[in-house]
N, C-alpha and C. Protein backbone atom coordinates (compact mmCIF):
# COMPACT_ATOMS: atom_id res chain seq x y z
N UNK A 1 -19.58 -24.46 -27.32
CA UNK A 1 -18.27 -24.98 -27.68
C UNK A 1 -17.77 -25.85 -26.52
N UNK A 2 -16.92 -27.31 -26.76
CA UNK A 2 -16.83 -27.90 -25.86
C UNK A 2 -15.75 -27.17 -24.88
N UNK A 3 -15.28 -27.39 -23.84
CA UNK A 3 -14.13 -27.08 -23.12
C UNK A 3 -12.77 -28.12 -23.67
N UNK A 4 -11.57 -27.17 -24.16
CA UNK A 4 -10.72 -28.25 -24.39
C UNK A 4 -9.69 -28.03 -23.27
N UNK A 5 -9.10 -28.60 -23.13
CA UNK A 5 -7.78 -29.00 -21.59
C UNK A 5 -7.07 -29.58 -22.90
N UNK A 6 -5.97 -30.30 -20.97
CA UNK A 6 -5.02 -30.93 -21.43
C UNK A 6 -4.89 -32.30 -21.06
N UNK A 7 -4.67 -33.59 -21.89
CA UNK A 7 -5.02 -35.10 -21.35
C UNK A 7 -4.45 -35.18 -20.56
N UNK A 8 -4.65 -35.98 -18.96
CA UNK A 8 -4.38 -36.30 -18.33
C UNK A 8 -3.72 -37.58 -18.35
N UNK A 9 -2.88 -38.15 -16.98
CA UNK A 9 -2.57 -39.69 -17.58
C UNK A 9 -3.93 -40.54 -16.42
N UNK A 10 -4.82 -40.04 -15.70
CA UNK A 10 -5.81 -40.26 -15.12
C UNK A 10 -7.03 -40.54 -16.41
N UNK A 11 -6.81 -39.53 -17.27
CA UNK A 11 -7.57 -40.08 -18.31
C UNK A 11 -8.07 -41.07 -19.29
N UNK A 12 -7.07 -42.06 -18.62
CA UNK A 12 -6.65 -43.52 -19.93
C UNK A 12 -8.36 -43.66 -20.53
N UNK A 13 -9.20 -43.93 -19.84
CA UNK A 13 -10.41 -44.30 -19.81
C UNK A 13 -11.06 -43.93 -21.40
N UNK A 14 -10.99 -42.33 -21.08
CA UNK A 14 -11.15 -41.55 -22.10
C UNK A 14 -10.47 -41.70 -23.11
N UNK A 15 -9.26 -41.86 -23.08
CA UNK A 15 -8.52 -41.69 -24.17
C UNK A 15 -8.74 -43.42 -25.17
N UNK A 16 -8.84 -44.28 -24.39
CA UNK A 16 -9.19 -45.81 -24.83
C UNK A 16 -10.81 -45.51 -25.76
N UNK A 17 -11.59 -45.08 -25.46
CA UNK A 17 -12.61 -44.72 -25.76
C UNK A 17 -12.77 -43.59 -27.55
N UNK A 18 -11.38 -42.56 -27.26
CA UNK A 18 -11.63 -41.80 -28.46
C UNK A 18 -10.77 -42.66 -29.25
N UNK A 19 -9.74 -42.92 -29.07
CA UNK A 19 -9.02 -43.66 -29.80
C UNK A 19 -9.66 -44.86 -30.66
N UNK A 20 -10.15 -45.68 -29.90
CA UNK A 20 -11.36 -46.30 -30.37
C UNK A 20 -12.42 -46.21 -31.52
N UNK A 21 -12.88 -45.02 -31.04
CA UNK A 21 -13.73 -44.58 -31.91
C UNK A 21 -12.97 -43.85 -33.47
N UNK A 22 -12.27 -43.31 -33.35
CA UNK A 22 -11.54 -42.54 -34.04
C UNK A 22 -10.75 -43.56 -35.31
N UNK A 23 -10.44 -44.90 -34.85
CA UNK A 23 -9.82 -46.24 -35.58
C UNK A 23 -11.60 -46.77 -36.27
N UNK A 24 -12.66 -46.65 -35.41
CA UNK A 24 -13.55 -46.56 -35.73
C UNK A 24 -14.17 -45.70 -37.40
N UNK A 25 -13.80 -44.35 -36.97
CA UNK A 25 -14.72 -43.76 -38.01
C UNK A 25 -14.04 -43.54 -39.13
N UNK A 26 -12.49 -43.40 -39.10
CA UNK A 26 -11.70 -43.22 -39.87
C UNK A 26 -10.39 -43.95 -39.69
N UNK A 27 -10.47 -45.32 -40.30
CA UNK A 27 -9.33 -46.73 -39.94
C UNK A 27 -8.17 -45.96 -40.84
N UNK A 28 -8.44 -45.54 -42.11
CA UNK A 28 -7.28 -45.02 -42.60
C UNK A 28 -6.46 -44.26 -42.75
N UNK A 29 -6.84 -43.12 -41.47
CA UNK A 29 -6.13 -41.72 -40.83
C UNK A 29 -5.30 -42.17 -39.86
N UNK A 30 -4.73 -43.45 -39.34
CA UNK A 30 -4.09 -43.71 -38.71
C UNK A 30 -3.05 -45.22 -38.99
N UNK A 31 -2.33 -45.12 -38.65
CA UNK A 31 -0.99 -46.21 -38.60
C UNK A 31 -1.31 -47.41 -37.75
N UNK A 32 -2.34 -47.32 -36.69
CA UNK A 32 -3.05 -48.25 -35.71
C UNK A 32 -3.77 -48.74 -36.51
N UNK A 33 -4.29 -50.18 -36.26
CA UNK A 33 -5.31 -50.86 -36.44
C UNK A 33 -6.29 -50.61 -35.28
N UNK A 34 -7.69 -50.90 -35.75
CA UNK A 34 -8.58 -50.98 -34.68
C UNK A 34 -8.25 -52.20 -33.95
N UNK A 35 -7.92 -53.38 -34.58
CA UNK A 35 -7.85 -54.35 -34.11
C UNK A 35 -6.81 -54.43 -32.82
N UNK A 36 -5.40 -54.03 -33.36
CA UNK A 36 -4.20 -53.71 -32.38
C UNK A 36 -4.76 -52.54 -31.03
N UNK A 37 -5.83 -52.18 -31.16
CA UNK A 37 -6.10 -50.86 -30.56
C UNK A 37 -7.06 -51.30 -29.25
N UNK A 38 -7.83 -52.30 -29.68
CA UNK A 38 -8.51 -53.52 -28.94
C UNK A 38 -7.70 -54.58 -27.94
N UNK A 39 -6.35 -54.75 -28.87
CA UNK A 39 -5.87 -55.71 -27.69
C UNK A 39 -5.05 -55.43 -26.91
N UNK A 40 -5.04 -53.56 -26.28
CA UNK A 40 -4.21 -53.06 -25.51
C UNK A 40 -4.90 -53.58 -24.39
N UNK A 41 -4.06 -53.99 -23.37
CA UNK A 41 -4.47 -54.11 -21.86
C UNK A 41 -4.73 -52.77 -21.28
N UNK A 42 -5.56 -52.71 -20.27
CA UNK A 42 -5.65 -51.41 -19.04
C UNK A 42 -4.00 -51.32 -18.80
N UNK A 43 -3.12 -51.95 -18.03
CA UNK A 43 -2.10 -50.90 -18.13
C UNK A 43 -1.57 -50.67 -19.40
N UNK A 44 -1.50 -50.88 -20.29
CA UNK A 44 -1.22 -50.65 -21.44
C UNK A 44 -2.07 -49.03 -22.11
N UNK A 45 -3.09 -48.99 -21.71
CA UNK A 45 -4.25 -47.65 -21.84
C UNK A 45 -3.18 -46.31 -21.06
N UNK A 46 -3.10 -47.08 -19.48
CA UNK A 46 -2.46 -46.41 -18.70
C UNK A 46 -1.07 -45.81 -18.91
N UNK A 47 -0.48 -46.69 -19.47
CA UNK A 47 0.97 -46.21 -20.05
C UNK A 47 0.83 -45.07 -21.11
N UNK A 48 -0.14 -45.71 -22.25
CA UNK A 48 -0.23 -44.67 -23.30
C UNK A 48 -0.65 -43.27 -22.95
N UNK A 49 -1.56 -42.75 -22.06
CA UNK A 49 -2.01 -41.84 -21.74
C UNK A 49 -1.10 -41.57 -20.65
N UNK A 50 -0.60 -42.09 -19.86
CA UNK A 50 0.47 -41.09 -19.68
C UNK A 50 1.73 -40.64 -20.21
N UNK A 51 2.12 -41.39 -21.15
CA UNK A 51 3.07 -41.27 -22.57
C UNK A 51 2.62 -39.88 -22.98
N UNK A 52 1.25 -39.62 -23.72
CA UNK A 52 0.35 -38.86 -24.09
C UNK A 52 0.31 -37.15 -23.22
N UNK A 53 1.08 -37.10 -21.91
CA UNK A 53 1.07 -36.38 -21.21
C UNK A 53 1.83 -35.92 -20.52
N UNK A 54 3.76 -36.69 -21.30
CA UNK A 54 4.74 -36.24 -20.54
C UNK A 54 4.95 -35.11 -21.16
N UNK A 55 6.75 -35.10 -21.06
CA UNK A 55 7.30 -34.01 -21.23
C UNK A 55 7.76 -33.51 -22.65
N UNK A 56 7.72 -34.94 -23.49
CA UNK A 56 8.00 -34.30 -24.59
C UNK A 56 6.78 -34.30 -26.20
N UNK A 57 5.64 -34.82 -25.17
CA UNK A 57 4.14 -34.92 -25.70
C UNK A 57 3.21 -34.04 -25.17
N UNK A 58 2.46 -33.44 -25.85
CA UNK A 58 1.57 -32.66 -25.33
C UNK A 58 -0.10 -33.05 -26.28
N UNK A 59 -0.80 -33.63 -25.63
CA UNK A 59 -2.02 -33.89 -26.07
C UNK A 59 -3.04 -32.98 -25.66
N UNK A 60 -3.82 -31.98 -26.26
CA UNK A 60 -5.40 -31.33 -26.42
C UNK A 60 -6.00 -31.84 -26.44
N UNK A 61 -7.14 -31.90 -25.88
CA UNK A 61 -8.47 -32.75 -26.13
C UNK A 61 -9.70 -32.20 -25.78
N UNK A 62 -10.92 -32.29 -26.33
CA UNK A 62 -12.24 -31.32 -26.21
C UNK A 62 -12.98 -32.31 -25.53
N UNK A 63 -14.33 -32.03 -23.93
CA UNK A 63 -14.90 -32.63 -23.72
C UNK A 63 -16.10 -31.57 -23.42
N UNK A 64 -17.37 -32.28 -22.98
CA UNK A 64 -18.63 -31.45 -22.56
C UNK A 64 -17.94 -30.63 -21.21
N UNK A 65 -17.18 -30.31 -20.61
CA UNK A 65 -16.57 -29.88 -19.11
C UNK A 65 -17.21 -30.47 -18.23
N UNK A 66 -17.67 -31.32 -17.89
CA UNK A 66 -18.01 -31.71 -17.12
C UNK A 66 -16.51 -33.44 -16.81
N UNK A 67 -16.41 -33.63 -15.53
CA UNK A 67 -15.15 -34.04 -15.62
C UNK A 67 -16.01 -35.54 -15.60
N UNK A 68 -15.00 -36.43 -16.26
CA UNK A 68 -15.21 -37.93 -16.91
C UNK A 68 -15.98 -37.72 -17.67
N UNK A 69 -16.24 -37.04 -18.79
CA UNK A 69 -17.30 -36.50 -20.04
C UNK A 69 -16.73 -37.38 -21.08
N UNK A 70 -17.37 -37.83 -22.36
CA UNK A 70 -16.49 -38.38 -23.27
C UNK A 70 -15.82 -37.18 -24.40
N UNK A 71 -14.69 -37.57 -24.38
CA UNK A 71 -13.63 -37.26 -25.41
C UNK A 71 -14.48 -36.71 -26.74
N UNK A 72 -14.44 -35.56 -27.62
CA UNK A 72 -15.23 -34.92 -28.56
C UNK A 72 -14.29 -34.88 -29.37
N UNK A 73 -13.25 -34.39 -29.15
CA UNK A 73 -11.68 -33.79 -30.42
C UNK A 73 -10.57 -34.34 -29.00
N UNK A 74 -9.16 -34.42 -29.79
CA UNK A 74 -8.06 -34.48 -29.79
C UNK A 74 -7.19 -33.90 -31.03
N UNK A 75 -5.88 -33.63 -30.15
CA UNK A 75 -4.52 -33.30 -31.18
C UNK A 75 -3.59 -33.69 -30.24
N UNK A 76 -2.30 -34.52 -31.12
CA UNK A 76 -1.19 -34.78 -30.16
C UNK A 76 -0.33 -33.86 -31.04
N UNK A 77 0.30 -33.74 -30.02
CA UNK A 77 1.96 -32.40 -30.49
C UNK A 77 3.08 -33.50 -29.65
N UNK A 78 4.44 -33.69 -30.33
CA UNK A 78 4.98 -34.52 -30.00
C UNK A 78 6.54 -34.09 -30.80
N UNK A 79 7.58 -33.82 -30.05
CA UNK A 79 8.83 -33.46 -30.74
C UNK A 79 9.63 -34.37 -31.37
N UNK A 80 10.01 -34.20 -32.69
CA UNK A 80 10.38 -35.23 -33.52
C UNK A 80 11.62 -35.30 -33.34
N UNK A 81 12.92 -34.69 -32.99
CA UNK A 81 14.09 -35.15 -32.33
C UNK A 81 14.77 -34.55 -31.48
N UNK A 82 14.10 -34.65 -30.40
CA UNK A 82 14.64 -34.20 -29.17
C UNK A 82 15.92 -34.58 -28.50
N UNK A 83 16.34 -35.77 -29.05
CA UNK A 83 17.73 -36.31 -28.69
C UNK A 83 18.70 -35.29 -29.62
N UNK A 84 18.48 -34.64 -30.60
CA UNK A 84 19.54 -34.26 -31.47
C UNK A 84 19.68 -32.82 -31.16
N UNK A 85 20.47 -32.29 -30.48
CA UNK A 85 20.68 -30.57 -29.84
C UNK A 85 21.36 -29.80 -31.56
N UNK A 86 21.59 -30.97 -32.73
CA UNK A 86 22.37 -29.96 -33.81
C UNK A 86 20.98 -29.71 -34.28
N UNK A 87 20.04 -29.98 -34.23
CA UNK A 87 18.87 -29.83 -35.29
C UNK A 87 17.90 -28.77 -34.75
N UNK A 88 17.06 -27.69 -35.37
CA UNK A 88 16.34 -26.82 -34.43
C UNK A 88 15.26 -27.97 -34.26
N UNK A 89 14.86 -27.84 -32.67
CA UNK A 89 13.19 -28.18 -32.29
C UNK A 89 12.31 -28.42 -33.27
N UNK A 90 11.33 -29.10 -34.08
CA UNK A 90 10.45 -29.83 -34.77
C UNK A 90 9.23 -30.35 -33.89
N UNK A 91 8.21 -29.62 -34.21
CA UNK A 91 7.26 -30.66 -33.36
C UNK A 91 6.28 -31.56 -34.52
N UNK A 92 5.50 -32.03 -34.46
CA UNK A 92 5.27 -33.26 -35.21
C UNK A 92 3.41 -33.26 -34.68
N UNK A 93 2.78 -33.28 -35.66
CA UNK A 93 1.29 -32.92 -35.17
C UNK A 93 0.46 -34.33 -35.18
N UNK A 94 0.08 -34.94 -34.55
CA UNK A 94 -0.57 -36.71 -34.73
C UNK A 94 -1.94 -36.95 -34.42
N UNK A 95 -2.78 -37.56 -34.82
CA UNK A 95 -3.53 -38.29 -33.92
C UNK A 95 -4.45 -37.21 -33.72
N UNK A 96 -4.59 -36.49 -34.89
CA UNK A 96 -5.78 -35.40 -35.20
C UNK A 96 -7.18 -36.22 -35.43
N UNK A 97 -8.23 -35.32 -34.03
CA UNK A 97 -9.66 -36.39 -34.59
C UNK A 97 -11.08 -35.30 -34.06
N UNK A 98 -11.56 -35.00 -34.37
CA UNK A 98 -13.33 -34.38 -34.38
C UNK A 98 -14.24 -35.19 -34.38
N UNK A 99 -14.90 -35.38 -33.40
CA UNK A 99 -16.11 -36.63 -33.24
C UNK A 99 -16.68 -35.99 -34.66
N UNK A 100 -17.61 -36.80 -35.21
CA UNK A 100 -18.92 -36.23 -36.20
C UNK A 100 -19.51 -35.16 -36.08
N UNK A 101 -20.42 -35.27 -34.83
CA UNK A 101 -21.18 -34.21 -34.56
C UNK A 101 -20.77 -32.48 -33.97
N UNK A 102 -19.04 -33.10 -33.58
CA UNK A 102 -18.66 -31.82 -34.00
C UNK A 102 -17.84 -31.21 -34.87
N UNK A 103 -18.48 -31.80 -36.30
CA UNK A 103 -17.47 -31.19 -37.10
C UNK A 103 -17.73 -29.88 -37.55
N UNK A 104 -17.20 -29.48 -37.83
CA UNK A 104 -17.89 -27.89 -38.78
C UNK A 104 -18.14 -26.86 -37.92
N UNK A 105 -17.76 -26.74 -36.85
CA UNK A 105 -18.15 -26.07 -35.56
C UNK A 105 -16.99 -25.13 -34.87
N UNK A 106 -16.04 -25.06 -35.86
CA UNK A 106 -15.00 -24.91 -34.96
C UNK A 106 -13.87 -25.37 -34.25
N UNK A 107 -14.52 -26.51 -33.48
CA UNK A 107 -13.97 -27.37 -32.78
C UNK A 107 -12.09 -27.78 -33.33
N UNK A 108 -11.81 -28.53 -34.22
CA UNK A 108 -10.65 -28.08 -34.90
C UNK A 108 -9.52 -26.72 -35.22
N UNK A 109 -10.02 -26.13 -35.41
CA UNK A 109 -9.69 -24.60 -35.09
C UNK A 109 -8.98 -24.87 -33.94
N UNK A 110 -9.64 -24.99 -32.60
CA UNK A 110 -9.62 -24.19 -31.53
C UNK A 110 -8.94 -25.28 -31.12
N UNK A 111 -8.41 -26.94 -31.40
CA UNK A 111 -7.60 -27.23 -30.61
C UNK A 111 -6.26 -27.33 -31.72
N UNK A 112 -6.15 -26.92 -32.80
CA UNK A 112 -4.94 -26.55 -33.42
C UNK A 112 -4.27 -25.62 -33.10
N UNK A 113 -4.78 -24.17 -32.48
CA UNK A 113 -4.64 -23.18 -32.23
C UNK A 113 -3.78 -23.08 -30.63
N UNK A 114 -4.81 -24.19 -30.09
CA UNK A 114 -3.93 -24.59 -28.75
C UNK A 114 -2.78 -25.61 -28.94
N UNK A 115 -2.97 -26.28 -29.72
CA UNK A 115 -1.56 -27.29 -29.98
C UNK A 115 -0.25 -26.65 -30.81
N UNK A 116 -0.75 -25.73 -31.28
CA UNK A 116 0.41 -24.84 -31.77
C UNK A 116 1.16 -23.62 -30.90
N UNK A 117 0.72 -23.93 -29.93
CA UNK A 117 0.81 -22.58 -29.14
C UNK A 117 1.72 -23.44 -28.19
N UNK A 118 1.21 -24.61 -27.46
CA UNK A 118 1.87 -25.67 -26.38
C UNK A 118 3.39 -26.17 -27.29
N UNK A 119 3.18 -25.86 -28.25
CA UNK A 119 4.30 -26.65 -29.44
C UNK A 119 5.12 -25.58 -29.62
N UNK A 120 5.01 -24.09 -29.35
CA UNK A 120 5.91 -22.89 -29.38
C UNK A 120 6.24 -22.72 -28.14
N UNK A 121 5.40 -22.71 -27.01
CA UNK A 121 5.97 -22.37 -25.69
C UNK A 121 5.99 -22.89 -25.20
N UNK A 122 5.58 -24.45 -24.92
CA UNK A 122 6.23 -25.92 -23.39
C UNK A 122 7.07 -26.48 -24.79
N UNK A 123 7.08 -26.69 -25.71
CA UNK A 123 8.23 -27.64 -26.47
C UNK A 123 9.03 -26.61 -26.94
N UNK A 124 8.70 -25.70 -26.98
CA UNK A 124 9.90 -24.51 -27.58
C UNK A 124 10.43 -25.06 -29.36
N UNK A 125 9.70 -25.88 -29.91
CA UNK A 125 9.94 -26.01 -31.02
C UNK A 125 9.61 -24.90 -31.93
N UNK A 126 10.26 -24.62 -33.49
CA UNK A 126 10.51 -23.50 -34.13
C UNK A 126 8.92 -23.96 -35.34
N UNK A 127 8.97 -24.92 -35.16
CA UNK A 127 7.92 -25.27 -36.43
C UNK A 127 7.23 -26.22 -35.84
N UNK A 128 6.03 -26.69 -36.70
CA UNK A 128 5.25 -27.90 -37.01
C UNK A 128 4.66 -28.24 -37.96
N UNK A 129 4.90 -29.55 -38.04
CA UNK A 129 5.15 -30.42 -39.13
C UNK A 129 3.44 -31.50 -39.13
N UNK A 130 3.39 -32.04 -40.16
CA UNK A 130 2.42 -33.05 -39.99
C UNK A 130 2.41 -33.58 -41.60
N UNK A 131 1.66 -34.82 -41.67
CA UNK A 131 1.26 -35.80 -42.88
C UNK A 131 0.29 -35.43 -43.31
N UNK A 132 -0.28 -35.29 -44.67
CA UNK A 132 -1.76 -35.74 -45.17
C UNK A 132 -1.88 -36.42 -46.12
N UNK A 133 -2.97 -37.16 -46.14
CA UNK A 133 -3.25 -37.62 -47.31
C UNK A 133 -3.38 -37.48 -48.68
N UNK A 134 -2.34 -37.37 -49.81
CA UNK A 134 -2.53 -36.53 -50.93
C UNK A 134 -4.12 -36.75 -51.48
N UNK A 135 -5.25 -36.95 -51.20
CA UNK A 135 -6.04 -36.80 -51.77
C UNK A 135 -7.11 -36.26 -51.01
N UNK A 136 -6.71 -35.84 -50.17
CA UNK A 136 -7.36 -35.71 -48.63
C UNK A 136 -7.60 -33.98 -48.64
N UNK A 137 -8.30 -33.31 -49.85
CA UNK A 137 -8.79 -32.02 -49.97
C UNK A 137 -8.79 -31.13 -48.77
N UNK A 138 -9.80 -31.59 -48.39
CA UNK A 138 -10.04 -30.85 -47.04
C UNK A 138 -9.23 -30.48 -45.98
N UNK A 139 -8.56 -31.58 -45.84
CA UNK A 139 -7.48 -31.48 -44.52
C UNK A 139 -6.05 -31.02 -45.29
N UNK A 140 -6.30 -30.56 -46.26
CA UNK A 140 -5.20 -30.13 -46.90
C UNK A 140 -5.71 -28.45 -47.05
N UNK A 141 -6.64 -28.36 -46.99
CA UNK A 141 -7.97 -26.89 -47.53
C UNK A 141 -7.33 -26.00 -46.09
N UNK A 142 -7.83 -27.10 -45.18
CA UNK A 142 -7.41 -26.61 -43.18
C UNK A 142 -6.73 -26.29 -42.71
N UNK A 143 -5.17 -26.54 -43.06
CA UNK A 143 -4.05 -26.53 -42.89
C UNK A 143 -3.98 -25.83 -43.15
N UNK A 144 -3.82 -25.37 -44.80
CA UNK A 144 -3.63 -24.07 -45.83
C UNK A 144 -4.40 -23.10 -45.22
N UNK A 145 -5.22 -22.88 -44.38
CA UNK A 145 -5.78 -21.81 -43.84
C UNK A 145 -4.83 -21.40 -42.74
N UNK A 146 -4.58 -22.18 -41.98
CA UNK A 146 -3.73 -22.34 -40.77
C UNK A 146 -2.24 -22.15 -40.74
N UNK A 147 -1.78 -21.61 -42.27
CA UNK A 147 -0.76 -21.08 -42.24
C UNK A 147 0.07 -22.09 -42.43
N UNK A 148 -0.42 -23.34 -43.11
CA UNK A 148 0.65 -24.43 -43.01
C UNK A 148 0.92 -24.42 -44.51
N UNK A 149 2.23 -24.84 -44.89
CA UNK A 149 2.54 -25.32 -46.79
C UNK A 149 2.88 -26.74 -46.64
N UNK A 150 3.21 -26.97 -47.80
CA UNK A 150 3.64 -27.74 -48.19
C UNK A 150 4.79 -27.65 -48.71
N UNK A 151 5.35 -29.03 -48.34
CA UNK A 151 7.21 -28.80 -47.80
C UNK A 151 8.03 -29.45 -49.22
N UNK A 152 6.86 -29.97 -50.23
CA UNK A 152 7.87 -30.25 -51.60
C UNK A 152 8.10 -32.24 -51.07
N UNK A 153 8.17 -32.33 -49.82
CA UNK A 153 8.18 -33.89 -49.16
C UNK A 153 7.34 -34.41 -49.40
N UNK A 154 7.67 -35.76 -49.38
CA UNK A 154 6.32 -36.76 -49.26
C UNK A 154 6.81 -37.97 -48.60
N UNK A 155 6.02 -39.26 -48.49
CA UNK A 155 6.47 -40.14 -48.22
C UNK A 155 5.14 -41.14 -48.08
N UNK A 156 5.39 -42.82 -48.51
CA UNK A 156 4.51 -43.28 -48.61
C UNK A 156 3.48 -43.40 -47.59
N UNK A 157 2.39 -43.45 -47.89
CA UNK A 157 1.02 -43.71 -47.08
C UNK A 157 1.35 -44.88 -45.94
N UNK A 158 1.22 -44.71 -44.67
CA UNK A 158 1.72 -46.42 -43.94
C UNK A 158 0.66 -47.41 -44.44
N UNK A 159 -0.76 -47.15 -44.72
CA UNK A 159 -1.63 -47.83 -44.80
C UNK A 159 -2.24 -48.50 -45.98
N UNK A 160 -1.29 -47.73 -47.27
CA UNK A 160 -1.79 -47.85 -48.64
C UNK A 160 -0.30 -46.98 -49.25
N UNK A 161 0.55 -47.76 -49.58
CA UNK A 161 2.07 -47.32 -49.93
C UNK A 161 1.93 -47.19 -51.22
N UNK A 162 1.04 -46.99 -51.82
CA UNK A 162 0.18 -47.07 -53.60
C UNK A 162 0.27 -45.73 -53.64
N UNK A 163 -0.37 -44.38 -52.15
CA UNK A 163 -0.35 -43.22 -52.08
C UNK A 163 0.40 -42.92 -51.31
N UNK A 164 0.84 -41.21 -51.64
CA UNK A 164 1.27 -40.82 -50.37
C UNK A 164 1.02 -39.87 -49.44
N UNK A 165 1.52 -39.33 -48.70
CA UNK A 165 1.55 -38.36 -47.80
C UNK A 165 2.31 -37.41 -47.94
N UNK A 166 1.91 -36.80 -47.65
CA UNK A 166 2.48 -34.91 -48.06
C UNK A 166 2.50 -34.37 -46.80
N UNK A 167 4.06 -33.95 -46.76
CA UNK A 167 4.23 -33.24 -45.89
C UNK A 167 3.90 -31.59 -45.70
N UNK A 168 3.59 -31.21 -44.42
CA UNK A 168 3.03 -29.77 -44.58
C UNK A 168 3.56 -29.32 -43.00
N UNK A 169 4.47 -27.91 -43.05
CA UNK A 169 4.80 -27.07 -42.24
C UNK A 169 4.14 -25.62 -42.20
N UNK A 170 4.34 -25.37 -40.56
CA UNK A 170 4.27 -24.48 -40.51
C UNK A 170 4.91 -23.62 -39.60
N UNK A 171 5.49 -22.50 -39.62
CA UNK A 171 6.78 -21.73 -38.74
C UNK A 171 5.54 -21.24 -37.55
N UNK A 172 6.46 -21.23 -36.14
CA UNK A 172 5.78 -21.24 -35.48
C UNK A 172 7.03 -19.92 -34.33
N UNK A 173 5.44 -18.89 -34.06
CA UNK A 173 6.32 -17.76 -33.60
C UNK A 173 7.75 -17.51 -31.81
């Protein structure tokens, strides 16, 4: 099983790399273009990854442990309105990705498990929230294991507004 941590903002490297790949294997799991994703500058990498690693973001990520290894999985956890003190805490799940070769392994599991946990105790949020694809079985199959529902919400697809996205929570202890 790989070792998962926590992204660094030293990491840009890495993170330019999964991101990459990830716009790569699956263009329509994300709101990015590959293309837009290409014409970030190095500080621009640099900013994002440390964006990726403040205070009100918390990014997981799986590598071989060995340090400068490439990126295997990610999950970003990220609080959806932190400016608003009337609303309880919300965290917001993004930028979910499993290289290929480790799919089916676990690997998912084990950094949901940690992103839900960083999302109850460093964000102190009460829940988490995330999108799927209404046709998107599986990642709807995953969730539903994981204790997540479905919230009755939806909202259009960013990438294909033809479908939508389904919202899915889950209370978090």
């Amino acid at each position: 099983m790989p070792r998962i941590r926590r992204l660094q903002a030293k990491d840009w490297e890495l993170l330019k790399a999964i991101r990459l790949e990830m716009l790569t294997d699956t263009p329509m799991a994300y709101v990015e273009s590959l293309d837009a994703a290409r014409r970030q500058t190095e500080t621009q990498w640099q900013e994002r990854a440390a964006a990726m690693s403040g205070d009100a973001s918390i990014t997981v990520v799986a590598d071989t442990g060995e340090d400068g290894s490439k990126l295997c999985g990610l999950m970003r956890v990220v609080l959806k309105h932190p400016q608003n003190p009337e609303r309880p805490l919300q965290a917001m799940l993004i930028s979910v990705y499993v290289a290929p070769e480790h799919r089916g392994l676990g690997l998912a599991d084990e950094l949901l498990k940690m992103s839900c946990n960083a999302a109850a105790g460093e964000l102190k949020a009460e829940s988490i929230e995330l999108g799927v694809h209404e046709e998107n079985v599986r990642a709807l199959a995953f969730y539903r294991r994981h204790g997540f529902e479905t919230t009755g919400a939806s909202r259009p697809y960013p990438q294909d507004t033809s479908k939508l996205e389904l919202v899915m929570e889950r209370r978090l202890p």
